[in-house]
Protein backbone atom coordinates (compact mmCIF):
# COMPACT_ATOMS: atom_id res chain seq x y z
CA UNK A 1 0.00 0.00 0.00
CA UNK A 2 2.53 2.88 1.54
CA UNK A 3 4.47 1.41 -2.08
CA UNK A 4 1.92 2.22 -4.07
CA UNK A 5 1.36 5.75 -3.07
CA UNK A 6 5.16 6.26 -2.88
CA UNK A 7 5.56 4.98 -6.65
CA UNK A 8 2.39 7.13 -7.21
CA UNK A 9 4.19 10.21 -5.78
CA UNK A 10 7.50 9.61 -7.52
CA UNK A 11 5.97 9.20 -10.88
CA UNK A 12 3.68 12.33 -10.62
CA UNK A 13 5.78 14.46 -8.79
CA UNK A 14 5.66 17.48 -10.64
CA UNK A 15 1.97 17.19 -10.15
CA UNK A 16 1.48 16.54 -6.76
CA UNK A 17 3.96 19.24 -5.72
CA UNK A 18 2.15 21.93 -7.75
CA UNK A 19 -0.89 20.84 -6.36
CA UNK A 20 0.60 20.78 -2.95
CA UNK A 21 2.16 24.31 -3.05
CA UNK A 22 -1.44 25.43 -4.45
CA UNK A 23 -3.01 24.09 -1.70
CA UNK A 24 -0.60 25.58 0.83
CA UNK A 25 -0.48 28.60 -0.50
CA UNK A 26 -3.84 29.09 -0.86
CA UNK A 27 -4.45 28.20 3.20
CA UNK A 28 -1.54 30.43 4.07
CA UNK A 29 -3.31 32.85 2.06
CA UNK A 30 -6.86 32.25 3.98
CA UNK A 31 -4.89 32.06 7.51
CA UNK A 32 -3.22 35.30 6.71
CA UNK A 33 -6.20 36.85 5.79
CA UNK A 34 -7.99 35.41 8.42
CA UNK A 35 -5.43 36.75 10.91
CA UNK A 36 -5.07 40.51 9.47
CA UNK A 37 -8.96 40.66 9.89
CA UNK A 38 -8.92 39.77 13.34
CA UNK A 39 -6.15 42.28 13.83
CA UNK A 40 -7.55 45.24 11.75
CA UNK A 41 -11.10 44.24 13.53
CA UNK A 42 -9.33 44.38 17.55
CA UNK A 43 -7.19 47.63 16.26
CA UNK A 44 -10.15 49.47 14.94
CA UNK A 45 -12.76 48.38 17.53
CA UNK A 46 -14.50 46.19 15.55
CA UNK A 47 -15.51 49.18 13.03
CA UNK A 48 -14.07 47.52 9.79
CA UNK A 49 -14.82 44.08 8.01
């Protein structure tokens, strides 16, 4: 099985990693965002959003 998906991987590598740096990027990008709204939100009482 953990052969399989490691044979998988190597084949498609160039794949998988540019779906897995889309992926990640993408959640950084939400977490970020998520983060500098909680920020702006506490800094500006809440006013902005």
């Amino acid at each position: 099985m953990a052969g399989d998906i490691l044979y998988f991987l190597h084949r498609h590598f160039r794949a998988v990693f540019l779906i897995g740096a889309t992926v990640g990027v993408m959640t950084l990008g939400l977490m970020v965002r998520g983060v500098l709204g909680l920020l702006f939100s506490v800094s500006t009482g809440g006013g902005a959003g």
